[in-house]
C-alpha atoms as a PDB file:
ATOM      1  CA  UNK A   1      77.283  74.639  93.519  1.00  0.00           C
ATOM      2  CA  UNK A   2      76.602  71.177  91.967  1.00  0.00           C
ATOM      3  CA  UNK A   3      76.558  67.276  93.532  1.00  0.00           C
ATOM      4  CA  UNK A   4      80.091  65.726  92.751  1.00  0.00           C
ATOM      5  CA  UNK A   5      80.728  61.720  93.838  1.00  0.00           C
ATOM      6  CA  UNK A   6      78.371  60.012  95.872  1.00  0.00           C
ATOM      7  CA  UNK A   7      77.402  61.846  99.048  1.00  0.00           C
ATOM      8  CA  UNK A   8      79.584  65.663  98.385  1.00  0.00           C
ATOM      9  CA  UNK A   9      78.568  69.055  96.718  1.00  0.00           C
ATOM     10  CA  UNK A  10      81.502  71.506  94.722  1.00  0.00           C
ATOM     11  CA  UNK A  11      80.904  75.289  95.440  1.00  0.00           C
ATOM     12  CA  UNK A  12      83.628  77.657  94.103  1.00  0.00           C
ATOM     13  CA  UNK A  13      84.577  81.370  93.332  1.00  0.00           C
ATOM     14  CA  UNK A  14      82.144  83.114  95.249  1.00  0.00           C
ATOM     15  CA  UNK A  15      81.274  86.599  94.817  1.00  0.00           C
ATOM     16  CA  UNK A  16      79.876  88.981  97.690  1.00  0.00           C
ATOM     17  CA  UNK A  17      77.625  91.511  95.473  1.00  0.00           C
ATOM     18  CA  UNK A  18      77.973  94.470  93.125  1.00  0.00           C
ATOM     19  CA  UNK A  19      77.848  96.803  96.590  1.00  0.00           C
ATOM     20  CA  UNK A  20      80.862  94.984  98.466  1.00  0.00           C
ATOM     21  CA  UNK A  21      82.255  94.066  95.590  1.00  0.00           C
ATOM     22  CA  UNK A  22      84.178  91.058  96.420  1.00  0.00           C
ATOM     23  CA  UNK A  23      85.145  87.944  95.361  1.00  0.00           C
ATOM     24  CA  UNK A  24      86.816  84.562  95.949  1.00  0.00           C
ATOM     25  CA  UNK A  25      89.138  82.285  93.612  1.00  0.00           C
ATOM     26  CA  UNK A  26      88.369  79.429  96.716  1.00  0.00           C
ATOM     27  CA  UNK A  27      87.151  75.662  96.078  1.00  0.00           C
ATOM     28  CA  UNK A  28      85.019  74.160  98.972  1.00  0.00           C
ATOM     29  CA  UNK A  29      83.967  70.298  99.008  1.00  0.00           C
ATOM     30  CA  UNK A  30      80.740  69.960 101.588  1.00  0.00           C
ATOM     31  CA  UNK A  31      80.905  66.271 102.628  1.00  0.00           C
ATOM     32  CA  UNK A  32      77.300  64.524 103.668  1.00  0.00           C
ATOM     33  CA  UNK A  33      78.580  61.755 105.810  1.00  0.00           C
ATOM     34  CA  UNK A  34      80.012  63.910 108.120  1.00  0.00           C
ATOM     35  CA  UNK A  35      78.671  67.198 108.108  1.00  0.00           C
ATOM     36  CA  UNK A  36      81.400  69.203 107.023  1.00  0.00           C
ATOM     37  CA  UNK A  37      82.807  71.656 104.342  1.00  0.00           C
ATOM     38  CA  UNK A  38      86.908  71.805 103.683  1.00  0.00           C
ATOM     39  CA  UNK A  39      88.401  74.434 102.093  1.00  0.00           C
ATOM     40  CA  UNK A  40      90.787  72.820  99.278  1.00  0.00           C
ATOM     41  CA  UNK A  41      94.058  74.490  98.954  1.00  0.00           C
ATOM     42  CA  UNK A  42      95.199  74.123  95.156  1.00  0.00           C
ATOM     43  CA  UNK A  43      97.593  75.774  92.872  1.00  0.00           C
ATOM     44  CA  UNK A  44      95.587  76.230  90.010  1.00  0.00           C
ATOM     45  CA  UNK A  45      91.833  77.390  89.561  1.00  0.00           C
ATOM     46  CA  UNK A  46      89.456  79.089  87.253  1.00  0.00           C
ATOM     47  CA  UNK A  47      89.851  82.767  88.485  1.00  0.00           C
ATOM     48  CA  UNK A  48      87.348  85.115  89.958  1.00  0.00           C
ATOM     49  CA  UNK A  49      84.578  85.033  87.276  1.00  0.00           C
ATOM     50  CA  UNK A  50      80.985  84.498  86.950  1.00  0.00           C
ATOM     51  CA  UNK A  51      80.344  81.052  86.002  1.00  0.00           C
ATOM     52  CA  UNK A  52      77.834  77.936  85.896  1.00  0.00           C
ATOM     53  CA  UNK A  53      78.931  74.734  87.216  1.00  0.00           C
ATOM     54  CA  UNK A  54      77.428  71.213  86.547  1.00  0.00           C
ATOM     55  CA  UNK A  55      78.090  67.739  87.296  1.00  0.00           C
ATOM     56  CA  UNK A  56      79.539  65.759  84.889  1.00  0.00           C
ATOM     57  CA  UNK A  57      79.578  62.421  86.510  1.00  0.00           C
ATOM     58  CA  UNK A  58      81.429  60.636  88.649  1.00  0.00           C
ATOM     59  CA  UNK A  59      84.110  62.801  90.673  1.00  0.00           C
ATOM     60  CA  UNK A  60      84.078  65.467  87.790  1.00  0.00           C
ATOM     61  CA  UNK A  61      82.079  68.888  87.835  1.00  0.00           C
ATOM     62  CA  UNK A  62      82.494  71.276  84.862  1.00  0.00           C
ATOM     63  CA  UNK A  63      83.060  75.145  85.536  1.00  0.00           C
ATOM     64  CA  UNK A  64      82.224  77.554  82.509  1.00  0.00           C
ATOM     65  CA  UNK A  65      83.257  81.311  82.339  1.00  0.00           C
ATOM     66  CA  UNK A  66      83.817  81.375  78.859  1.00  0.00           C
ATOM     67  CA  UNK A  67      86.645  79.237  79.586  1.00  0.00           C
ATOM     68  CA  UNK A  68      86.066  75.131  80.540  1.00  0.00           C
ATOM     69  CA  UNK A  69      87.156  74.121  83.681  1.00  0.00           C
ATOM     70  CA  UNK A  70      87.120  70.674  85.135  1.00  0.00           C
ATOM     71  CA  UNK A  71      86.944  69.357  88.343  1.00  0.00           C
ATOM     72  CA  UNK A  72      88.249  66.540  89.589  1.00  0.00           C
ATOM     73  CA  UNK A  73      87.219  65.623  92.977  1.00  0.00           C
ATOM     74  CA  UNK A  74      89.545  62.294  92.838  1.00  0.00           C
ATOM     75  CA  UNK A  75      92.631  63.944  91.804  1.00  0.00           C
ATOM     76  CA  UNK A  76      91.300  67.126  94.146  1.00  0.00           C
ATOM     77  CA  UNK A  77      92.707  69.407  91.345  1.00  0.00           C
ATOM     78  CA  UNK A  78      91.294  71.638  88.697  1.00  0.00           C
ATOM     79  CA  UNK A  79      91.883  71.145  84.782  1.00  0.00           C
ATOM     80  CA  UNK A  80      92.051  73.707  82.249  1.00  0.00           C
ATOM     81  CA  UNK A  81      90.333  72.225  79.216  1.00  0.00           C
ATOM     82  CA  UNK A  82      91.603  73.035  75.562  1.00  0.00           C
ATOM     83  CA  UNK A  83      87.771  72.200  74.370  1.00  0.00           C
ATOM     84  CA  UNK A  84      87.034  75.701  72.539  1.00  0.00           C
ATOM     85  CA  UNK A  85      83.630  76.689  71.327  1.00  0.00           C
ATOM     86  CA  UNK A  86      82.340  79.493  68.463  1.00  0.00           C
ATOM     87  CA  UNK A  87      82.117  81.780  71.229  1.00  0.00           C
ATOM     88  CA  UNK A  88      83.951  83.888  73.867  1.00  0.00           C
ATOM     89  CA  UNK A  89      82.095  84.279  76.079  1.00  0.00           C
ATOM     90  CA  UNK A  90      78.146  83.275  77.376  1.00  0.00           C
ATOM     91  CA  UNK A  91      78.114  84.931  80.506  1.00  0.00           C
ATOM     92  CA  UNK A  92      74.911  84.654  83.084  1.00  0.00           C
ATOM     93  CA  UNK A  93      74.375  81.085  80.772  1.00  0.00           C
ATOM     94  CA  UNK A  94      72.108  77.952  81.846  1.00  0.00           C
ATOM     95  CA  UNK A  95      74.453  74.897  82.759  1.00  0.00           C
ATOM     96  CA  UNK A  96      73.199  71.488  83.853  1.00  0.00           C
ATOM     97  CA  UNK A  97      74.395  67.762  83.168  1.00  0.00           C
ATOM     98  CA  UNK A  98      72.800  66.248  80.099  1.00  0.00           C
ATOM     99  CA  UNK A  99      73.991  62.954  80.856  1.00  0.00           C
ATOM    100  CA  UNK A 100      77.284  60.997  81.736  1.00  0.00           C
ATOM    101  CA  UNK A 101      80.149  63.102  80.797  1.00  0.00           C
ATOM    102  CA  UNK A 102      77.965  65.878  79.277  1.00  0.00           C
ATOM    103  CA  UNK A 103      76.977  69.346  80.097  1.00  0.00           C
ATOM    104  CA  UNK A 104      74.604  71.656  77.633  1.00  0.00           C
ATOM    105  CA  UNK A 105      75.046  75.555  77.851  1.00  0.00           C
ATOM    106  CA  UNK A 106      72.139  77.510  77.335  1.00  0.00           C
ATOM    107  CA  UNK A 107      71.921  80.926  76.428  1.00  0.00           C
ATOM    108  CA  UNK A 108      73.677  83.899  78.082  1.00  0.00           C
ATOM    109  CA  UNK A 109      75.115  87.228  76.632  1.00  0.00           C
ATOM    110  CA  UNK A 110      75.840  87.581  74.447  1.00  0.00           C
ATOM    111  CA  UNK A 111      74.375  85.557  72.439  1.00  0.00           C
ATOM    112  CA  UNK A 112      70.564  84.593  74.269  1.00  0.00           C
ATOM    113  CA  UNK A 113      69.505  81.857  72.635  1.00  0.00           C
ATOM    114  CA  UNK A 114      72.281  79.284  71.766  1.00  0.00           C
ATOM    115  CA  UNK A 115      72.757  75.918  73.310  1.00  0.00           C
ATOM    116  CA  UNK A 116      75.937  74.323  73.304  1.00  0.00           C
ATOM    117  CA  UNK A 117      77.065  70.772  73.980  1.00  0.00           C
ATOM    118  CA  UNK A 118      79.906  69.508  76.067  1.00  0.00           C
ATOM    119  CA  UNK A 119      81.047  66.271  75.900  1.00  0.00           C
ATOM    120  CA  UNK A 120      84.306  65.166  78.155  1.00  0.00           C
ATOM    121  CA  UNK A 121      87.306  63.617  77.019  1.00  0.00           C
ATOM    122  CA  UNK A 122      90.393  61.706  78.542  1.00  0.00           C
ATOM    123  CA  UNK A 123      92.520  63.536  79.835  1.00  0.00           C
ATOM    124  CA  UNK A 124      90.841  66.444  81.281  1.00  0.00           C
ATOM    125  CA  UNK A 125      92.142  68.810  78.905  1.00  0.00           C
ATOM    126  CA  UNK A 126      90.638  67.028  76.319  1.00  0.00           C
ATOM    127  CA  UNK A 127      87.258  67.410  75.040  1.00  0.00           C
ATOM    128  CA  UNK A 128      84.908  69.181  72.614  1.00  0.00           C
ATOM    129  CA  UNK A 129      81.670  71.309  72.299  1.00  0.00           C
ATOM    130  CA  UNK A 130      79.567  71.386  69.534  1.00  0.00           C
ATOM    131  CA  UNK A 131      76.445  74.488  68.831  1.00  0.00           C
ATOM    132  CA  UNK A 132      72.890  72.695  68.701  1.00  0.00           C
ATOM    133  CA  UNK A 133      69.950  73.164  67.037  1.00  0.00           C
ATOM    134  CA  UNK A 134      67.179  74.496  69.200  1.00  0.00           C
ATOM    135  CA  UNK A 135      63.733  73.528  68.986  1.00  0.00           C
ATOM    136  CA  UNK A 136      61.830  77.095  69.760  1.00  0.00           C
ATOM    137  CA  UNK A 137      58.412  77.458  71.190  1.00  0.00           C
ATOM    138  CA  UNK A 138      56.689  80.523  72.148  1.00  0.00           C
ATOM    139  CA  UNK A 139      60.046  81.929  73.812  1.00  0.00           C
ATOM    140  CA  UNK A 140      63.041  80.463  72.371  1.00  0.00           C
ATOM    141  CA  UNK A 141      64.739  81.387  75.376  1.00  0.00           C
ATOM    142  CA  UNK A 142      62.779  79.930  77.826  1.00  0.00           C
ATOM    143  CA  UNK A 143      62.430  76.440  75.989  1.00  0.00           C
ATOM    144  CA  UNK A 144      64.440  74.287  74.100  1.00  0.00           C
ATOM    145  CA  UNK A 145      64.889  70.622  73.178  1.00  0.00           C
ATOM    146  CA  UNK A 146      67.882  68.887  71.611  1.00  0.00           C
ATOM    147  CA  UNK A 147      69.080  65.482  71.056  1.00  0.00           C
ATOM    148  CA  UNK A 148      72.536  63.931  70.539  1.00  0.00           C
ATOM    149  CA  UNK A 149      72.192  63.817  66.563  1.00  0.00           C
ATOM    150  CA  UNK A 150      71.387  67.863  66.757  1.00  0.00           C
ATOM    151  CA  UNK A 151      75.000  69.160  66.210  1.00  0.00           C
ATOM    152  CA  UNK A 152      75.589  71.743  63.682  1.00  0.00           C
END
């Protein structure tokens, strides 16, 4: 679930548990001025998979499940990005906004310890990612630093 516009949270594709097993390909917008949540009914969305989901600014969230989805809460559809990465797939990954229009990946399997930056582009299936260079401490997976000028 992430903040999306001014006063509304995103939550998507929930899943029940490894016991019951099931999941959800839904989209739900929980409005703050009035209390609610409303199921969105909409042709396309990302699928049933694990993911992390981050604001990007704005009316936009991103969804990543090795794939790049994009939310936008304006046009109340989802986007299927082209943006590809050097990887598949970084399943059970950190996600958060790193500023406007950004999101940085962190980590994940298969691959622990790489972060990768997302930048947004116009139109929605536009957009790029590029790997960054991590500044390590004691646990490289449990702290990192990176700045803009940091791509590979």
């Amino acid at each position: 679930m992430c903040n999306i516009g001014d006063d509304r949270a995103l939550l998507c594709n929930g899943y029940t548990g490894l016991t019951a097993g099931y999941s959800y390909a839904d989209t739900w917008i929980y409005d703050a001025s009035d209390n609610n949540w409303v199921q969105k009914s909409l042709g396309t969305t990302p699928g049933l998979q694990r993911h992390g989901l981050a604001t990007l600014g704005g009316d936009k969230a991103l969804l990543f499940n090795g794939d790049t989805w994009i939310y936008d809460l304006s046009e109340d559809a989802w986007c299927h990005s082209t943006a590809t990465t050097g990887f598949h797939s970084l399943g059970e990954s950190g996600i958060a906004n790193a500023g406007a229009g950004k999101v940085l990946i962190f980590g994940g399997t298969p691959i622990p310890s790489e972060s990768w930056l997302f930048t947004s582009g116009s139109p929605c299936s536009l957009g790029s990612y590029c790997l960054m260079t991590v500044s390590a401490g004691a646990d490289e997976n449990l702290y990192f630093g990176y700045a803009a000028d940091q791509c590979v």
